[in-house]
Protein backbone atom coordinates (compact mmCIF):
# COMPACT_ATOMS: atom_id res chain seq x y z
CA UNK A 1 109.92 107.90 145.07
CA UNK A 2 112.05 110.10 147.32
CA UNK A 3 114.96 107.73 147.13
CA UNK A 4 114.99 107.33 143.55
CA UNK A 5 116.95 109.73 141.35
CA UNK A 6 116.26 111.00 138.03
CA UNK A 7 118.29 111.60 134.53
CA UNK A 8 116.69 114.00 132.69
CA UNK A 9 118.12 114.21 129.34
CA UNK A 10 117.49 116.32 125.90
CA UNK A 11 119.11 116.31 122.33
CA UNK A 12 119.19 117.85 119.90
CA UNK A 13 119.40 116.15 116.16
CA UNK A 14 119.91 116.96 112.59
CA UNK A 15 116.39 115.35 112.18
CA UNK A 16 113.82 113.04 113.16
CA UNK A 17 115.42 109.73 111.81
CA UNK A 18 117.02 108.22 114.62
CA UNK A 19 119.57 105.57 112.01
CA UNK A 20 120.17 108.44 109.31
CA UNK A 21 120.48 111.88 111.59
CA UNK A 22 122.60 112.31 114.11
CA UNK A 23 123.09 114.16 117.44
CA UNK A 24 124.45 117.52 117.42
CA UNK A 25 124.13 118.69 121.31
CA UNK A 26 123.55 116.55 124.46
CA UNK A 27 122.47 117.54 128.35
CA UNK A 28 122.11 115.60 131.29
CA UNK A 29 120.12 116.96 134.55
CA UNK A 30 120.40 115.07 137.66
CA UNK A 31 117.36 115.27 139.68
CA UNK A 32 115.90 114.17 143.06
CA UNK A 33 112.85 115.06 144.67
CA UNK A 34 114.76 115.09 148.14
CA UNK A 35 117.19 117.43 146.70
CA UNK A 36 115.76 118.75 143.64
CA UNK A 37 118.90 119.70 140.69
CA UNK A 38 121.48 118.10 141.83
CA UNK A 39 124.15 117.92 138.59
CA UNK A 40 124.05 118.52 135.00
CA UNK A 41 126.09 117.99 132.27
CA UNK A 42 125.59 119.42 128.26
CA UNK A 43 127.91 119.17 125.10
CA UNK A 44 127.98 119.91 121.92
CA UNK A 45 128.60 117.54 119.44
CA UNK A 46 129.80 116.75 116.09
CA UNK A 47 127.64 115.15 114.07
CA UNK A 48 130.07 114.51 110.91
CA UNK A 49 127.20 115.63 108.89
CA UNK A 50 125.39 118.06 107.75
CA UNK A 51 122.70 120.18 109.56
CA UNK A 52 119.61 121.13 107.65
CA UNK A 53 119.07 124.94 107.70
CA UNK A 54 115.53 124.16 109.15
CA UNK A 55 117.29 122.73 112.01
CA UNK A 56 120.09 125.34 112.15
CA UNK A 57 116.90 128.10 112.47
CA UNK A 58 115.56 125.89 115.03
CA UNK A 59 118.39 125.50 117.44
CA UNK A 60 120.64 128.09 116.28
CA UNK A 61 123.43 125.60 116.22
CA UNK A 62 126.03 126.81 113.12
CA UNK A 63 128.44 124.39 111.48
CA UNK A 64 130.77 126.40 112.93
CA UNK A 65 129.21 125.80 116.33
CA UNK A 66 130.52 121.86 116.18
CA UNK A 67 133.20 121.80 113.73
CA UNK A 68 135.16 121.34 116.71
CA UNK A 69 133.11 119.88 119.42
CA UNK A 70 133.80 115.96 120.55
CA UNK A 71 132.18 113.49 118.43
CA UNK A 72 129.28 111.05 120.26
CA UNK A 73 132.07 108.10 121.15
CA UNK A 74 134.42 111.16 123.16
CA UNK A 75 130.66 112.32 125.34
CA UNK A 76 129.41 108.47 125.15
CA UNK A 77 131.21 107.45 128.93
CA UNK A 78 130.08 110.48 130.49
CA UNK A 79 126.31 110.11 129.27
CA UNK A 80 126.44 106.30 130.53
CA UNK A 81 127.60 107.26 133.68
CA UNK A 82 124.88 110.29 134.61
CA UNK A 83 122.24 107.65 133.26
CA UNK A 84 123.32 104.46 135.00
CA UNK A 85 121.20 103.54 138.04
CA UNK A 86 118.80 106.22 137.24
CA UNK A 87 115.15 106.19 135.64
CA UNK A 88 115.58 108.20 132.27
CA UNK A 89 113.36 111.03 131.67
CA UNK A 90 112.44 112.67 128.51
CA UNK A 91 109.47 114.53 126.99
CA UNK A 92 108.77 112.32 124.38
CA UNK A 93 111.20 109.73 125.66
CA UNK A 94 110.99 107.17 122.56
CA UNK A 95 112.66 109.88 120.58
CA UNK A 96 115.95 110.71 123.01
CA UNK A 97 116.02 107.17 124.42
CA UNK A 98 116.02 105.76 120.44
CA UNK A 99 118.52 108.42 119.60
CA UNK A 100 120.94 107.32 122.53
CA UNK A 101 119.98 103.78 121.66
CA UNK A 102 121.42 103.77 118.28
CA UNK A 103 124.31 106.20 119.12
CA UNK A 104 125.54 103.15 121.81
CA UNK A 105 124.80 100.74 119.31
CA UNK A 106 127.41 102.21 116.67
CA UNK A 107 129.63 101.78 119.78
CA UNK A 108 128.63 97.91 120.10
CA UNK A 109 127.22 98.56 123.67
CA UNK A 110 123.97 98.14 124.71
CA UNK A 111 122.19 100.83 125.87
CA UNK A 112 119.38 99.85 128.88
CA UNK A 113 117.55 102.02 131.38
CA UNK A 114 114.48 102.01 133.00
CA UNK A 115 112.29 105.21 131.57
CA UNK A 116 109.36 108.26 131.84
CA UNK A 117 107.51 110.04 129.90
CA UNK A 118 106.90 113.58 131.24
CA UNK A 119 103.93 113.86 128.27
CA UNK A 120 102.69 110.36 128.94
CA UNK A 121 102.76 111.09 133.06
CA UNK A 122 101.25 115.00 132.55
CA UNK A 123 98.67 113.27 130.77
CA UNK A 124 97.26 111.51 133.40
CA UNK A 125 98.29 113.88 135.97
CA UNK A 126 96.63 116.61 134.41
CA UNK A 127 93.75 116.77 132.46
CA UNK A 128 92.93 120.95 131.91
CA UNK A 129 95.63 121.39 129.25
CA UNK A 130 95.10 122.58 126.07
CA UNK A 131 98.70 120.95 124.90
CA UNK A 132 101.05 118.23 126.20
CA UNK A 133 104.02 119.67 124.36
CA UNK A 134 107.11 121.25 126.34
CA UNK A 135 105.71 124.76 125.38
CA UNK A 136 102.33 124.72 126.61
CA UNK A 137 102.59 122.42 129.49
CA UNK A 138 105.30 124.36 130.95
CA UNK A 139 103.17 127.77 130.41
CA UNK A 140 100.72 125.81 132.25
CA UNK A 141 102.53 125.29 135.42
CA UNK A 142 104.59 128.79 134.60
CA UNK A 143 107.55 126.93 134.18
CA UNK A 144 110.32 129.39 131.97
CA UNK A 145 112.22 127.99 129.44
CA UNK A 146 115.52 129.84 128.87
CA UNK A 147 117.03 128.93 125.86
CA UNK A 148 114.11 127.13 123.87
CA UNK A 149 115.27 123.76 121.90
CA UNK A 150 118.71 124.01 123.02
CA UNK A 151 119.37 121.18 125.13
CA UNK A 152 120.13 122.34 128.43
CA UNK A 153 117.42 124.84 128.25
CA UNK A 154 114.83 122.27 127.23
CA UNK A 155 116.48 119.51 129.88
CA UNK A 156 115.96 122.13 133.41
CA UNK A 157 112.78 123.03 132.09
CA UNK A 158 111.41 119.44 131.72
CA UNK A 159 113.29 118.67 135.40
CA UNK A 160 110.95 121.34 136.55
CA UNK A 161 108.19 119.95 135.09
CA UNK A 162 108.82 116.89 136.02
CA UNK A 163 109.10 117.98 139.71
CA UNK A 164 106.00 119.37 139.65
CA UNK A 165 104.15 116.19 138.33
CA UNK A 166 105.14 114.39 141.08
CA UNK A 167 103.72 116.97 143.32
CA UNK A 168 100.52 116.51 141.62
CA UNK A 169 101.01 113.07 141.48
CA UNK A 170 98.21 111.71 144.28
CA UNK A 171 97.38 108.54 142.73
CA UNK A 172 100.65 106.98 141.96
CA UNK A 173 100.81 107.10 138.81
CA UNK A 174 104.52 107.82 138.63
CA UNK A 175 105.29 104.56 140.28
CA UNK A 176 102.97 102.82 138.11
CA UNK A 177 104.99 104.01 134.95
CA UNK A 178 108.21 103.34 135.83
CA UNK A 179 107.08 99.73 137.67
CA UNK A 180 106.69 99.12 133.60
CA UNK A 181 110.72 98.41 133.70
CA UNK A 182 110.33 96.31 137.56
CA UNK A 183 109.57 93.22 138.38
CA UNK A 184 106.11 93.28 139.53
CA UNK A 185 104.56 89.83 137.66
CA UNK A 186 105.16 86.56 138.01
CA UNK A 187 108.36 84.65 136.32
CA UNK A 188 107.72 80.70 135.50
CA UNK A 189 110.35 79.09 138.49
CA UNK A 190 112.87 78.23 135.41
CA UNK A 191 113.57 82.15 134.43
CA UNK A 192 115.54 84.95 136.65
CA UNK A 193 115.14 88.51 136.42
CA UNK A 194 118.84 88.23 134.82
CA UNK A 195 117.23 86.31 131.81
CA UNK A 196 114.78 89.37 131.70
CA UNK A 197 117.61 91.83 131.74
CA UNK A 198 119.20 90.19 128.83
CA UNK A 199 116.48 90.32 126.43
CA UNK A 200 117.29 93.22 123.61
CA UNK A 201 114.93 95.65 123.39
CA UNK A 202 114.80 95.66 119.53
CA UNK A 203 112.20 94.45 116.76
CA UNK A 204 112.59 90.65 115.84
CA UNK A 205 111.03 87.58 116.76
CA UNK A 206 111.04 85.28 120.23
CA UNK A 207 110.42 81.86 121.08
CA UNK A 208 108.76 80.72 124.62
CA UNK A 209 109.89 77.13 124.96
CA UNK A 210 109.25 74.20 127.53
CA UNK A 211 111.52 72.03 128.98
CA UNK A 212 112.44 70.15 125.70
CA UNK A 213 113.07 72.92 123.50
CA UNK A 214 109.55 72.95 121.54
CA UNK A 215 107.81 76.03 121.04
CA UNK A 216 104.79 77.19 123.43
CA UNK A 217 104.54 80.26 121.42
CA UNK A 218 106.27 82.13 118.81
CA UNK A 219 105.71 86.14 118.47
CA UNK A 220 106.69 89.53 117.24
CA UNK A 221 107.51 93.00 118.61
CA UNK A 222 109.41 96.19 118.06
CA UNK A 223 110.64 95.73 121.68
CA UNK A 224 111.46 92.07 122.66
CA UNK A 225 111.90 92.67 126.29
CA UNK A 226 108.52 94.89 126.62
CA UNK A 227 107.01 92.56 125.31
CA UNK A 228 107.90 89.32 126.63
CA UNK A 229 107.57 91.32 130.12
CA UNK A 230 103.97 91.52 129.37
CA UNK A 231 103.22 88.14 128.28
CA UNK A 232 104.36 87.22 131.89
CA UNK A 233 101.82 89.91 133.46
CA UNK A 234 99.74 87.84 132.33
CA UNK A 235 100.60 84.53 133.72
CA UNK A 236 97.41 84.91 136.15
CA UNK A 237 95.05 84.31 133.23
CA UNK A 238 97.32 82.46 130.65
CA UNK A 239 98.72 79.41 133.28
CA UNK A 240 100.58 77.89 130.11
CA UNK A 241 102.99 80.57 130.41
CA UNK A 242 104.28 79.01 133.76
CA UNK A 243 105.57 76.20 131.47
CA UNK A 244 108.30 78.64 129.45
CA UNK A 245 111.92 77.52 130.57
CA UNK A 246 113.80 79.18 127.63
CA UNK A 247 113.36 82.35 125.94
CA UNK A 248 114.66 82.27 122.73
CA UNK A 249 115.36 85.56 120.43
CA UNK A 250 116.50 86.61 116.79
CA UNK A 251 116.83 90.08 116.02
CA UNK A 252 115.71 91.30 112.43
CA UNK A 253 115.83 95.14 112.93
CA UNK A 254 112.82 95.48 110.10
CA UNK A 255 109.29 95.00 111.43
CA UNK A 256 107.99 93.43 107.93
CA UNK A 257 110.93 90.81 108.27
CA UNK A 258 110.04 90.11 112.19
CA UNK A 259 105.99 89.78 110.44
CA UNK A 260 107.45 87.15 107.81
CA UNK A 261 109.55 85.24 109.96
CA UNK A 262 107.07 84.89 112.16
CA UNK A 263 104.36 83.71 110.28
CA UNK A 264 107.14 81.64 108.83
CA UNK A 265 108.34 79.67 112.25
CA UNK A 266 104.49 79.24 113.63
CA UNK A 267 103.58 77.44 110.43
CA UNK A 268 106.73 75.19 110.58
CA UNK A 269 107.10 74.53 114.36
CA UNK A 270 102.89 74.80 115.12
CA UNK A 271 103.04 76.25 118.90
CA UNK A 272 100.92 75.51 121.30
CA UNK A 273 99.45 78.52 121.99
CA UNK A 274 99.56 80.51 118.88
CA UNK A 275 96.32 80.98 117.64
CA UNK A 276 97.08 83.10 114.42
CA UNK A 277 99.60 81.78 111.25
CA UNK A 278 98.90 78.14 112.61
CA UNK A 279 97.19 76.77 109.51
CA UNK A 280 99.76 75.57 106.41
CA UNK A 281 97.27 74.19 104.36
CA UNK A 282 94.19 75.82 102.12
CA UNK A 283 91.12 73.54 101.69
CA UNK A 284 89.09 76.99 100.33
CA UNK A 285 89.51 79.47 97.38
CA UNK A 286 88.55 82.31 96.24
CA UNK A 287 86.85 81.66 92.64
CA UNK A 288 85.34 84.58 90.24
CA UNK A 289 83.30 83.77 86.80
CA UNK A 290 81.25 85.58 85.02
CA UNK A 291 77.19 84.95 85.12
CA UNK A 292 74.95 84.67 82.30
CA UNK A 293 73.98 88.60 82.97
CA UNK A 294 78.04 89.48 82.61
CA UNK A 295 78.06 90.20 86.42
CA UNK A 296 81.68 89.10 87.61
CA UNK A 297 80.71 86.37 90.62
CA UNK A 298 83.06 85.51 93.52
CA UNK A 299 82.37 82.12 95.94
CA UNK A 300 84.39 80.33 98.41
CA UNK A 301 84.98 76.88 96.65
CA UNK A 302 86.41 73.66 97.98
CA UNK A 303 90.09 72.56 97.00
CA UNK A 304 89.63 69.02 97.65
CA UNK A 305 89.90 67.02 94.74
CA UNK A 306 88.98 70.07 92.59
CA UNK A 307 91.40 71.58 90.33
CA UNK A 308 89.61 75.01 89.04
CA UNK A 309 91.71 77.78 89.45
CA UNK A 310 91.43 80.45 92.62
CA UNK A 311 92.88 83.68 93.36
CA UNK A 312 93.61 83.23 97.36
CA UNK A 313 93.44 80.38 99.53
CA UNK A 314 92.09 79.45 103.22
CA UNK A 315 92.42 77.11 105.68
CA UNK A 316 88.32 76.86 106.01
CA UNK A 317 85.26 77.90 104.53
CA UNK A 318 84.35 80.80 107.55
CA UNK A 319 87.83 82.58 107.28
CA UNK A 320 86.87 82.92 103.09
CA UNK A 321 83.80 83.92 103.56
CA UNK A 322 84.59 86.46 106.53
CA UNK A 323 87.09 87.98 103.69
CA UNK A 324 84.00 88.37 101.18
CA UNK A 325 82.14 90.01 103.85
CA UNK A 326 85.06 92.35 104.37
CA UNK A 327 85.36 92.92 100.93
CA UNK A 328 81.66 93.81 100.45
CA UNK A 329 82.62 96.59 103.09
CA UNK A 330 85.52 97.42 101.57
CA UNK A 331 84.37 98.17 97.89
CA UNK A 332 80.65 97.93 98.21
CA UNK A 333 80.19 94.47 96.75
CA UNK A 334 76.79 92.75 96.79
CA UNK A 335 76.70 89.91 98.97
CA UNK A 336 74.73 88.15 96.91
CA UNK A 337 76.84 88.17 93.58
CA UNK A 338 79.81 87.36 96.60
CA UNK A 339 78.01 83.78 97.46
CA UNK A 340 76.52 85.66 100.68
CA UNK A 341 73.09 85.71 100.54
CA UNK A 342 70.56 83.92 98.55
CA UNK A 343 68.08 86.82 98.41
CA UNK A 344 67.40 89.63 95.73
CA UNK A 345 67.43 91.82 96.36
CA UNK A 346 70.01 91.27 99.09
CA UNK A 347 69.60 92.82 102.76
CA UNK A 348 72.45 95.27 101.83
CA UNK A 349 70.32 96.71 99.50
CA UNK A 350 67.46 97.38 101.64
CA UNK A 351 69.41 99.78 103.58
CA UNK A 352 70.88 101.28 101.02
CA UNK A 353 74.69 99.20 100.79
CA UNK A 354 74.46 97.45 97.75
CA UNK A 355 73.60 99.60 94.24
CA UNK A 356 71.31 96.72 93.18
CA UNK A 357 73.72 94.59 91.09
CA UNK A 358 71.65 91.64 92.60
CA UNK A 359 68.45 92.98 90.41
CA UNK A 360 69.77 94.31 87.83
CA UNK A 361 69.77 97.96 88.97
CA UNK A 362 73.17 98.52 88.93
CA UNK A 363 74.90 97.82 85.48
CA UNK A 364 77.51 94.80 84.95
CA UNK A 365 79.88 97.08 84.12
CA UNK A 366 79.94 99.83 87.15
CA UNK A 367 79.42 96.93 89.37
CA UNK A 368 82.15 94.62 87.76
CA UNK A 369 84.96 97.72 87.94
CA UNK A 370 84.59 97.57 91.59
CA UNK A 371 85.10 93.62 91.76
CA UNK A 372 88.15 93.98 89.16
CA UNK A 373 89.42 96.29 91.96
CA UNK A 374 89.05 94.08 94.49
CA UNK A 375 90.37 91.38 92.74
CA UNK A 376 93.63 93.41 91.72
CA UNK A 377 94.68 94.09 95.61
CA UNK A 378 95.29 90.80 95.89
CA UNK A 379 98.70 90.98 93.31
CA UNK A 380 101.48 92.28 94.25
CA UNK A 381 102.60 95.14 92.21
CA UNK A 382 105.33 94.08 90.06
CA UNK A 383 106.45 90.48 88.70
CA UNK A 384 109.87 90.99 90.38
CA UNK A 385 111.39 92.91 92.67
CA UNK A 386 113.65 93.89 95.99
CA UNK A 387 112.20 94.96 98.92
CA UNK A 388 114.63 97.18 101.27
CA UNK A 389 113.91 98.08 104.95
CA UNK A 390 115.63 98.40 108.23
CA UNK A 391 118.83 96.07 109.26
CA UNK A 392 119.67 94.33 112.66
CA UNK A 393 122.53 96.60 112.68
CA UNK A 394 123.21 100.36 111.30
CA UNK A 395 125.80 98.83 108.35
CA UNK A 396 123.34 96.76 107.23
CA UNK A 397 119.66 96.42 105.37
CA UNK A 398 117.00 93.76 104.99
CA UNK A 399 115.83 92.69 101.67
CA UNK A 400 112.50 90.53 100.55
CA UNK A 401 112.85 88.54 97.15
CA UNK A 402 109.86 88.74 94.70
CA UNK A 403 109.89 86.87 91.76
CA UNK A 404 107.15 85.95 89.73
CA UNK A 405 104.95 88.06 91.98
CA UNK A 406 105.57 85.21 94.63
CA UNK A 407 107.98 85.68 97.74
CA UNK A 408 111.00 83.92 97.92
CA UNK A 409 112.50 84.76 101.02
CA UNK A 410 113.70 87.24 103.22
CA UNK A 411 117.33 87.98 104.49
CA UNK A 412 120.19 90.65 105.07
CA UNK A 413 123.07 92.72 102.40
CA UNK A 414 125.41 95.46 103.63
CA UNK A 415 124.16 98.82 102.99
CA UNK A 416 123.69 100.97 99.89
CA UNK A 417 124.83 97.20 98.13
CA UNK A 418 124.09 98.09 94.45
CA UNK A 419 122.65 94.61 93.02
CA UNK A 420 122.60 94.44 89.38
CA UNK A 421 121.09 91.45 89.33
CA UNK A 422 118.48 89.02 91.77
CA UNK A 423 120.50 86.24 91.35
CA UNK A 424 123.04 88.18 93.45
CA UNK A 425 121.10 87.90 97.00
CA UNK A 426 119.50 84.19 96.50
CA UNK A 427 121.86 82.53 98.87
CA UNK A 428 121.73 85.76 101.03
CA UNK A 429 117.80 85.32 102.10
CA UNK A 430 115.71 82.23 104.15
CA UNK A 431 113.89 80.34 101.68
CA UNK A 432 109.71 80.26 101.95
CA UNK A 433 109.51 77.45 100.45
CA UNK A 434 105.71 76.54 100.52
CA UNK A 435 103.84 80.38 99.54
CA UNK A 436 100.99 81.32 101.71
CA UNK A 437 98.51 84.26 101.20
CA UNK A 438 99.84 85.09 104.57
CA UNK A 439 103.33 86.38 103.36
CA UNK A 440 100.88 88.00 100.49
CA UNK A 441 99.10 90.37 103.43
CA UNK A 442 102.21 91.49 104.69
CA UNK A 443 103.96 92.07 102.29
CA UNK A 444 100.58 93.98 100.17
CA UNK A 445 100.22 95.61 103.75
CA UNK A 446 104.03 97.06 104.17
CA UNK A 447 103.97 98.41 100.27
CA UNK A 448 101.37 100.88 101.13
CA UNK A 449 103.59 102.82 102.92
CA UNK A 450 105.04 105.99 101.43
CA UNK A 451 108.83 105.49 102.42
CA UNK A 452 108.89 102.31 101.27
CA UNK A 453 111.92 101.19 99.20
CA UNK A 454 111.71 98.75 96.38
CA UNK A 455 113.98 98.04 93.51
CA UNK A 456 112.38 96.40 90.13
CA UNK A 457 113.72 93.94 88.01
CA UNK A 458 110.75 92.93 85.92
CA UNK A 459 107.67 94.64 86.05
């Protein structure tokens, strides 16, 4: 740790969205713990946009204030240069590491250093705080802060704190975080630390392959390299991994595209070792009818050679009825009525889970909302639609096809492209040609989210 040197870097942005706002001020503080502060380095900078008021009050940085400070691309050198060869610290390092991240990326350079935490190492350094934020942990260890959420102010005051961490750092626990970006695991003999070095650290999909090219395993992450880095900590218990030659990646920049396309490639090329989105084929259904005391009824029911409708599939009869006992959870069905339990009244009953549809106590209609529910989270909202999230670059945005309340594909437009029209992005997506109740999840999964954006055609 002595030898090592430390950037410790702060920004300040227009707002928390690191692809819409952008960075209005900059510092860099160059620290050792031989020779404490030895540099830094701070800048305004013009954000060509506008800054809130709520961030103006917060900062105290005016319009006027960068009007005619250097845009990002005039600070970017400098900034690469105090950070290169040196472990990146931040409190709350996702946020100024993503920021910096997408501010290289509108440059077309990649942006790559090992990092820390100073919240994530102060909270196992030291467990008698109240509050991990800048404020209170600096109190803490009477740390001043001159010049509160400007960056320069906020960057000494975290290369304070961050000094005195490592003081109280008797474990090793600072070593142990920033090994996270070394090379302490075993590679398989075919891979180099360069192939490691090379992998983005951006959402999409990878591809562990053998010697002939075929898959081993197929997965998904928000960072590829972190990822990938801790399959291969793992190589102890999982001796298949020793077997990877190639590492193949494809960046998708949304998370519900990287979930789709993955699904998508296990089904088609059937890896080894994936144990999840293997199965193609459903040989059970969900089935509802009605019972001769107007209860709605749901079983699991064979698709071989039977051609009575179903509302989802599965690949066997334990995975349908482990979703029935979920759903009995989930909306308080009886597990009898669900093809559970042969007993009335049913065991969920007896303590008081079930409302005694199974004997009558309960009448069809209370009971039979509650199944109707059920039953209606499985369809998607609308017959068709556009679904838009996060591109692989910043000019860019992903779309997912709906049509018929089935989904077509996925694939990429330029951004703020106003589409009249579906027909308009059909040769812009990768076909799913066979539907799976997979896609259905993850797609019913990502529209529960409040900033989601969709566009309807046909509801």
């Amino acid at each position: 740790m002595e030898n090592l040197e430390f950037a410790i870097v702060d920004l300040e942005t227009t707002g928390g969205n690191f692809i819409e706002d952008r960075i209005i001020e900059v510092a860099v503080v160059i620290f050792s713990p031989r020779q404490g502060i030895m540099h830094h380095f701070s800048s305004l900078v013009n954000p060509q946009k506008e800054i809130p008021v709520m961030i103006q009050r917060l900062t105290g940085i005016k319009p006027k204030d960068v009007k005619g400070a250097p845009t990002f691309d005039k600070v970017a050198q400098k900034v690469w240069e105090l950070t290169e060869n040196r472990i990146f610290v931040a409190h709350n390092v996702s946020f100024d590491y993503r920021f910096l991240k997408n501010e290289y990326l509108r440059l077309c350079q990649n942006f790559s250093r090992r990092k820390i935490c100073t919240i994530k190492l102060a909270k196992k350094v030291v467990s008698n705080v109240a509050s991990y934020g800048l404020d209170k942990i600096c109190s803490f260890f009477q740390i001043p802060i001159q010049n509160r959420h400007r960056a320069l102010g906020d960057a000494m005051a975290t290369a304070e704190l961050l000094e005195k961490l490592l003081q109280e750092d008797k474990e090793g626990v600072a070593e142990e975080l920033i090994s996270e970006g070394l090379y302490d695991w075993m590679l398989p003999p075919s891979l180099t630390r360069k192939d490691i070095d090379s992998l983005p650290e951006e959402t999409g999909i990878y591809f562990l392959l053998d010697g002939q090219n075929r898959p081993l395993y197929i997965g998904k992450s928000k960072n590829i390299r972190s990822r990938i880095i801790q399959h291969f900590r793992e190589s102890e218990k999982k001796a298949w991994l020793r077997k990877v030659e190639k590492i193949e990646t494809r960046l998708t920049g949304s998370e519900l595209v990287a979930l789709l396309w993955e699904s998508l490639e296990i089904k088609e090329g059937q890896p080894l070792y994936n144990k999840r989105h293997r199965n193609v084929f459903m040989d059970f259904g969900l089935q509802s009818f009605i019972d001769s005391q107007g209860y709605i009824r749901l079983k699991i029911i064979s698709l071989q050679n039977n051609s009575s409708s179903y509302w989802i599939g599965f690949s066997t009869q334990k995975e349908g009825k482990g979703f029935l006992q979920g759903w009995t959870k989930r909306f308080g069905l009886c597990p009898t009525l669900c093809g559970l339990s042969d007993s009335a009244p049913c065991f969920a009953h007896q303590v008081e889970k079930c409302k005694g549809a199974c004997i009558g106590k309960e009448s069809p209609q209370k009971y039979n909302r509650r199944v109707k529910q059920a039953l209606h989270s499985l369809s998607l909202p609308y017959s068709d639609f556009l679904v838009f999230d996060k591109g692989r670059t910043l000019e860019e945005e992903s779309i997912v096809l709906v049509q018929n309340r089935a989904i077509q594909g996925f694939g990429y437009i330029p951004r703020n492209t106003k589409i009249k029209d579906m027909t308009e992005v059909e040769n812009r997506i990768t076909k799913i040609e066979v539907p799976h109740q997979d896609y259905l999840f993850i797609l019913l999964k990502y529209l529960k989210k409040k900033n989601r954006k969709i566009q309807i055609f046909k509801e």
